[in-house]
Protein backbone atom coordinates (compact mmCIF):
# COMPACT_ATOMS: atom_id res chain seq x y z
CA UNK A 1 0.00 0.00 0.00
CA UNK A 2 2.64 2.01 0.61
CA UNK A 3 4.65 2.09 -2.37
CA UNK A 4 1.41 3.04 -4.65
CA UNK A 5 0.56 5.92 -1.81
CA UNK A 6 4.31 6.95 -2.44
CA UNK A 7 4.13 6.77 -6.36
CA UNK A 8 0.68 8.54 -6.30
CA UNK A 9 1.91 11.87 -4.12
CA UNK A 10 5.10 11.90 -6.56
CA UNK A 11 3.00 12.00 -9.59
CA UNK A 12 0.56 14.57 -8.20
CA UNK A 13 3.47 16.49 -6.72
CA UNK A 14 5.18 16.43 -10.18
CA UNK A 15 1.62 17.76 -11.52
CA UNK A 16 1.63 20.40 -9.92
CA UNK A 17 4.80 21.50 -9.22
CA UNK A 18 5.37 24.17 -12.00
CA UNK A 19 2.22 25.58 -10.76
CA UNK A 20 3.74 26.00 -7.37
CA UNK A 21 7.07 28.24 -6.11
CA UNK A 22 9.49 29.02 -3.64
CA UNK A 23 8.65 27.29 -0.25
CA UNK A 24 5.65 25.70 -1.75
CA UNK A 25 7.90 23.76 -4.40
CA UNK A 26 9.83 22.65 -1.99
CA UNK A 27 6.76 21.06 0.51
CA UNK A 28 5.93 19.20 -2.12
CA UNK A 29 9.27 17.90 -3.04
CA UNK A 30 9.81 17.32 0.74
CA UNK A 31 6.74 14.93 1.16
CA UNK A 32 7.15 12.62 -1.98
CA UNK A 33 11.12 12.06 -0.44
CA UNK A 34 10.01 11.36 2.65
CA UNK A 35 7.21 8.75 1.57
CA UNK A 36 10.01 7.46 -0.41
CA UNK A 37 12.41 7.21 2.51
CA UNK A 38 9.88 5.83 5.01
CA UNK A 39 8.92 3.06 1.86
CA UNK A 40 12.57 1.86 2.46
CA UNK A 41 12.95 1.57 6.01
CA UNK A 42 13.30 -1.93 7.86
CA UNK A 43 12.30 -3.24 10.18
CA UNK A 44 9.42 -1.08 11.04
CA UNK A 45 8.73 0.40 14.37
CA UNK A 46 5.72 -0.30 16.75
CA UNK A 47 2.34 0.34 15.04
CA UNK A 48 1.75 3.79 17.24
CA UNK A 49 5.52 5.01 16.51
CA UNK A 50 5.01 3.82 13.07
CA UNK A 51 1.86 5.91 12.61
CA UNK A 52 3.15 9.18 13.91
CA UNK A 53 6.53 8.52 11.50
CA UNK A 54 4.54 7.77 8.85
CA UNK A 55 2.09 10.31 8.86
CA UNK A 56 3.92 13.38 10.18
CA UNK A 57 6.32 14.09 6.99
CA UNK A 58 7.80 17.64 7.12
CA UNK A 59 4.81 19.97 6.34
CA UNK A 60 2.49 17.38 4.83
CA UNK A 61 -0.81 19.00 6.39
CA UNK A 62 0.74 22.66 5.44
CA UNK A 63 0.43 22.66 1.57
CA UNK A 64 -2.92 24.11 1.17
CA UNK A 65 -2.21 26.56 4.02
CA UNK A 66 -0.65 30.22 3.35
CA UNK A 67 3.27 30.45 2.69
CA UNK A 68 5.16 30.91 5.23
CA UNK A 69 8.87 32.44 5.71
CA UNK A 70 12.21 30.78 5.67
CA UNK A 71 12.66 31.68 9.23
CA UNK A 72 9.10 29.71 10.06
CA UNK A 73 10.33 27.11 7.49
CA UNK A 74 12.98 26.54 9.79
CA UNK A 75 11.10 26.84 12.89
CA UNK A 76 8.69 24.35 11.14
CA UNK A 77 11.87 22.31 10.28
CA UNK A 78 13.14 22.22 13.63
CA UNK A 79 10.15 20.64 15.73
CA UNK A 80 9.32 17.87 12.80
CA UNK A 81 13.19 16.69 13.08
CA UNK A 82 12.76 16.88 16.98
CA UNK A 83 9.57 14.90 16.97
CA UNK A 84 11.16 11.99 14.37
CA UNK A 85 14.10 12.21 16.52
CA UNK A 86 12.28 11.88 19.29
CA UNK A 87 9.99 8.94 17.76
CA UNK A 88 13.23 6.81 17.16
CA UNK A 89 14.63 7.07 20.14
CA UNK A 90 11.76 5.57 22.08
CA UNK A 91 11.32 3.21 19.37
CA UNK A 92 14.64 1.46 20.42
CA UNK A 93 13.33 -0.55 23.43
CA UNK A 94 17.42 -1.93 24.11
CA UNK A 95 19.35 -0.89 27.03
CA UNK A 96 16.96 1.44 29.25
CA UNK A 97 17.93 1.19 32.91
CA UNK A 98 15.60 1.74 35.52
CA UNK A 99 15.85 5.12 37.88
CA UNK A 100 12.70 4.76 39.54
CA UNK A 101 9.42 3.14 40.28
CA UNK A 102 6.61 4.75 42.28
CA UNK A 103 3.78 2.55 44.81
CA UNK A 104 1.58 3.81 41.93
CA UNK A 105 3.50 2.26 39.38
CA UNK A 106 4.87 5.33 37.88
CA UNK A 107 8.71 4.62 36.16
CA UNK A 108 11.50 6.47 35.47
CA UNK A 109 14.18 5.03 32.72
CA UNK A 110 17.35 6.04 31.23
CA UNK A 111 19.55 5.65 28.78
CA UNK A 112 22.74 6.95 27.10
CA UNK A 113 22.70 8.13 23.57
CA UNK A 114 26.13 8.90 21.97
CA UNK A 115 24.92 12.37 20.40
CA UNK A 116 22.52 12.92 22.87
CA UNK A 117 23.91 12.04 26.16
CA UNK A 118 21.34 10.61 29.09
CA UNK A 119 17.52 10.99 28.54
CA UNK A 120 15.11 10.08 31.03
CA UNK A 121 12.09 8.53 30.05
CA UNK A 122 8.61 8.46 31.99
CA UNK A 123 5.79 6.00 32.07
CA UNK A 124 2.63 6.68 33.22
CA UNK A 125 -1.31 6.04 33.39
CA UNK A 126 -3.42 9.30 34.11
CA UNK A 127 -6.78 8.54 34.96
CA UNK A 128 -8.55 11.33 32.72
CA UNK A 129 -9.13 10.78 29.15
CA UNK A 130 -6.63 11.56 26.33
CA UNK A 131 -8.87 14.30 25.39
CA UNK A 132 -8.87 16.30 28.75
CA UNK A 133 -4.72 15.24 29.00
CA UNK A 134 -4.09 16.95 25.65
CA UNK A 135 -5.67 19.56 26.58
CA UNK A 136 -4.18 20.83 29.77
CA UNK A 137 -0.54 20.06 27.95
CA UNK A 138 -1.45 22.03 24.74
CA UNK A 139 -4.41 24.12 24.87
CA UNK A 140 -3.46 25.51 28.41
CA UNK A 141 0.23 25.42 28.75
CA UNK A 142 0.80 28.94 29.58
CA UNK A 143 -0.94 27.67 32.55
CA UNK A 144 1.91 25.51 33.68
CA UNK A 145 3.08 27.55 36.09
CA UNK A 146 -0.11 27.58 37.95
CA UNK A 147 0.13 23.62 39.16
CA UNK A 148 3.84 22.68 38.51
CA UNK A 149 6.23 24.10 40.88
CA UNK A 150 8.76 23.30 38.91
CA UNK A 151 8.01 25.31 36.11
CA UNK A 152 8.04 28.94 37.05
CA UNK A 153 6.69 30.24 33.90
CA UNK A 154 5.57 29.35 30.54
CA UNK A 155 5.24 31.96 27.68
CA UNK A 156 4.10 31.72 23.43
CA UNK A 157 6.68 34.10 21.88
CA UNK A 158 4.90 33.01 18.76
CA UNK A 159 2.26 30.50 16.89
CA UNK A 160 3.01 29.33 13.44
CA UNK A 161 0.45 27.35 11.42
CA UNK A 162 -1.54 25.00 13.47
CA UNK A 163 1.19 22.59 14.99
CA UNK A 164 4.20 24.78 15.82
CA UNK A 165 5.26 27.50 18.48
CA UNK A 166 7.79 28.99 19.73
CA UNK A 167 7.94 29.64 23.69
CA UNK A 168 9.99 30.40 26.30
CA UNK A 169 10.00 28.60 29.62
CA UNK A 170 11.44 29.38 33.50
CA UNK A 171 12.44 26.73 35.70
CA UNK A 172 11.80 27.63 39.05
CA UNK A 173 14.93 26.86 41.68
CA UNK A 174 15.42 23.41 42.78
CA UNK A 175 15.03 23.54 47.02
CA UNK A 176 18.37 25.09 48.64
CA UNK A 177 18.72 26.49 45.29
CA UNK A 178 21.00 23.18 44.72
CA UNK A 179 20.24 24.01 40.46
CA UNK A 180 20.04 27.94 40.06
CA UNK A 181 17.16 29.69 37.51
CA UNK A 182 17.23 28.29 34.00
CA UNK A 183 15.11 29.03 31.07
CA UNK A 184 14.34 27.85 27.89
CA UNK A 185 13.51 29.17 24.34
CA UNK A 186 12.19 25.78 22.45
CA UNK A 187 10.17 25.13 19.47
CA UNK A 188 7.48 22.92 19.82
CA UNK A 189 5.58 20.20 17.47
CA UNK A 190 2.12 19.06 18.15
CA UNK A 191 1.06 16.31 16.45
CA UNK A 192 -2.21 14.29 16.67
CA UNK A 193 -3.15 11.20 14.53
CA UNK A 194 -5.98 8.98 15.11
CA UNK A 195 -5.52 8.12 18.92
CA UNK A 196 -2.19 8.96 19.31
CA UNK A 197 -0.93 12.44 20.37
CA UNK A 198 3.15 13.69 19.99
CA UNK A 199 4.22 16.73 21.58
CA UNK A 200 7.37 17.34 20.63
CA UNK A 201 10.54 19.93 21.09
CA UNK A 202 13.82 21.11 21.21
CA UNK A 203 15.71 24.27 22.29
CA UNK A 204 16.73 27.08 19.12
CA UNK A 205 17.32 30.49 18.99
CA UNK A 206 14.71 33.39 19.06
CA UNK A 207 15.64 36.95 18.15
CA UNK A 208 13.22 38.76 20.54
CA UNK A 209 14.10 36.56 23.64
CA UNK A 210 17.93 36.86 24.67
CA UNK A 211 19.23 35.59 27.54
CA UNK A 212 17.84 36.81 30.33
CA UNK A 213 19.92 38.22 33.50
CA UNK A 214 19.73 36.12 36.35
CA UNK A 215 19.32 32.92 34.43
CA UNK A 216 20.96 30.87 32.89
CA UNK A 217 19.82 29.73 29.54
CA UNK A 218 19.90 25.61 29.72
CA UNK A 219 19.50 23.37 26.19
CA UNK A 220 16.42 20.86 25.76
CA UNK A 221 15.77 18.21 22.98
CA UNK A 222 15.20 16.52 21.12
CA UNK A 223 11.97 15.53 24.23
CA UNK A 224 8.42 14.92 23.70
CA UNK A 225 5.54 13.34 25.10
CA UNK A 226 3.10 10.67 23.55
CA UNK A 227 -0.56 9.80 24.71
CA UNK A 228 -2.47 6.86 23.93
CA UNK A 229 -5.69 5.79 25.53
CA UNK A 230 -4.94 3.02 27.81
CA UNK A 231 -6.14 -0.41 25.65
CA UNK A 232 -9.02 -1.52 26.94
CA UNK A 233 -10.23 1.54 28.71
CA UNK A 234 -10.29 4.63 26.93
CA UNK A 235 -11.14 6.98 29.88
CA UNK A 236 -7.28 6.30 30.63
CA UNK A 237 -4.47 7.59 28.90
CA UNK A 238 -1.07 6.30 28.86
CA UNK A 239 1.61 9.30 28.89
CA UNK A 240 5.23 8.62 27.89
CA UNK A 241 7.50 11.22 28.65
CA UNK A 242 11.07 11.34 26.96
CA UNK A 243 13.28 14.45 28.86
CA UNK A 244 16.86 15.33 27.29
CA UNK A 245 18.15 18.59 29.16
CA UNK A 246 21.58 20.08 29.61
CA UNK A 247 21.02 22.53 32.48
CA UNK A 248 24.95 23.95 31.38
CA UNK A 249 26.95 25.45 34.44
CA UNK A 250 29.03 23.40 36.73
CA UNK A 251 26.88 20.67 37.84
CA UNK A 252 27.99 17.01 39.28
CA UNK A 253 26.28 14.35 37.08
CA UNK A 254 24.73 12.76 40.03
CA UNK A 255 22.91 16.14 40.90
CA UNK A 256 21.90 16.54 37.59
CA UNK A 257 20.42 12.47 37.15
CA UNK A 258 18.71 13.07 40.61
CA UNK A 259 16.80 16.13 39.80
CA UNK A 260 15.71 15.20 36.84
CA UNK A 261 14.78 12.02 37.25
CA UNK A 262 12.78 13.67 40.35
CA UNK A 263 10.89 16.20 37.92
CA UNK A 264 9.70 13.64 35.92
CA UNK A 265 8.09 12.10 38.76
CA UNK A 266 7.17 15.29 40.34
CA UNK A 267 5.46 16.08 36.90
CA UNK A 268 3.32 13.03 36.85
CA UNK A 269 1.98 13.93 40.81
CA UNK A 270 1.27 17.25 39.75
CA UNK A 271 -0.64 16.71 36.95
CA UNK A 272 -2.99 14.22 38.51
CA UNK A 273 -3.81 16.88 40.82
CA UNK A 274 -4.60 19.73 38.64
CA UNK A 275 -6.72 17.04 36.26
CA UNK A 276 -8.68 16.28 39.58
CA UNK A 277 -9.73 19.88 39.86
CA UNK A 278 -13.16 20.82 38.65
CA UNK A 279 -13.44 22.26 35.71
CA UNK A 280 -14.48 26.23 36.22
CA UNK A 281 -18.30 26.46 34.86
């Protein structure tokens, strides 16, 4: 099916191509590679990896949409490549260590990536479904800062198309100020397919937000987060949570493992909580 799906977007791509320029041209070009790529590729991931991968091809969904700017091109750029990055790193199920497990059965793993370094990696079941989940982590994430302590602030710098924006993000202080103030300028890549949900991002540059005095401006990414309704009972959702960070400064390794680890789990507690609230009428 795949290799006539792949044929089919080349020939209509090739249609219509001299009717198209500039960034448009290029879209186009973009998605019948990366059909052609993925139509190559063995041995496939899971099926729920393999559906985001398949379906989330660099600005597939943006070709009937207005043009956008070489700068959002690369914004746009940016998150996909974080989100496939993202996608293939959980699809490796070798070598994860454990960090953690909760009573509730929540679990922190790790791993070491040569051109990554150590991600963390959190699995959990929220009781609320995927709906309400991907709502409070999308919708409403200026709102962070209201339920995770952790998170001092979270700020849109700017939207572009449906799935991408730009933001910048304070960590609050870690207790006895053990890790100072960090922030964060990331792009980020929402993605939603059939029951699956990727949420995806990685740290880049931003010409209206410096670096701000009395912080100091940490690295994220490639992370994301994917949620699935739990099988079986879709008033659940299962949340995966892959966290890359270099907090920079001078920072023992076994500081750095133990915090984050910690905000992963911290993260999970915290957003049970808020998703218990009622919802304001």
């Amino acid at each position: 099916m795949l290799p006539a799906t792949s044929k089919l977007c080349a020939a209509i791509s090739y249609r219509h191509l001299r009717n198209m320029t500039g960034l448009r041209r290029q879209a186009a070009v973009a998605i019948s590679q990366e059909l052609s790529r993925l139509t190559c590729r063995s041995p496939g991931p899971s099926t729920w990896i393999h559906q985001m991968r398949r379906r989330s091809s660099l600005l597939s969904s943006r070709l009937e949409e207005k043009p956008f700017s070489e700068m959002e091109m690369s914004y746009i750029k940016q998150g996909e490549e974080a989100l496939q990055k993202s996608l293939r790193i959980l699809e490796d199920q070798d070598d994860w260590k454990t960090e953690t497990v909760a009573g509730n059965g929540d679990k922190v793993l790790s791993k070491v990536l040569p051109d990554v370094g150590k991600v963390f990696r959190l699995e959990v079941v929220v009781d609320q479904p995927l709906d309400t989940v991907y709502g409070e982590l999308v919708d409403n994430m200026e709102q962070m800062g209201d339920w995770n302590p952790n998170v001092k602030e979270v700020r849109i710098l700017e939207k572009i198309g449906k799935d991408t924006v730009i933001t910048h993000e304070k960590a609050a202080a870690t207790p006895g100020n053990i890790v100072g103030p960090r922030d964060f300028v990331s792009v980020r890549c929402s993605k939603r397919r059939g029951s699956t949900c990727v949420l995806a991002g990685t740290s880049t540059t931003y010409g209206a937000m410096p670096e701000q005095e009395g912080f100091i401006r940490a690295e994220n990414g490639p992370t994301c987060m994917v949620l699935r309704p739990l099988p079986g009972n879709p008033s659940r959702t299962r949340l995966t949570w892959l966290l890359s960070i270099d907090l920079k400064g001078w920072l023992p390794k076994t500081i750095i493992n133990q915090v984050l680890s910690q905000t992963q789990v911290d993260f999970a507690k915290h957003l049970r909580q808020r998703l218990a609230q009622p919802v304001p009428v």
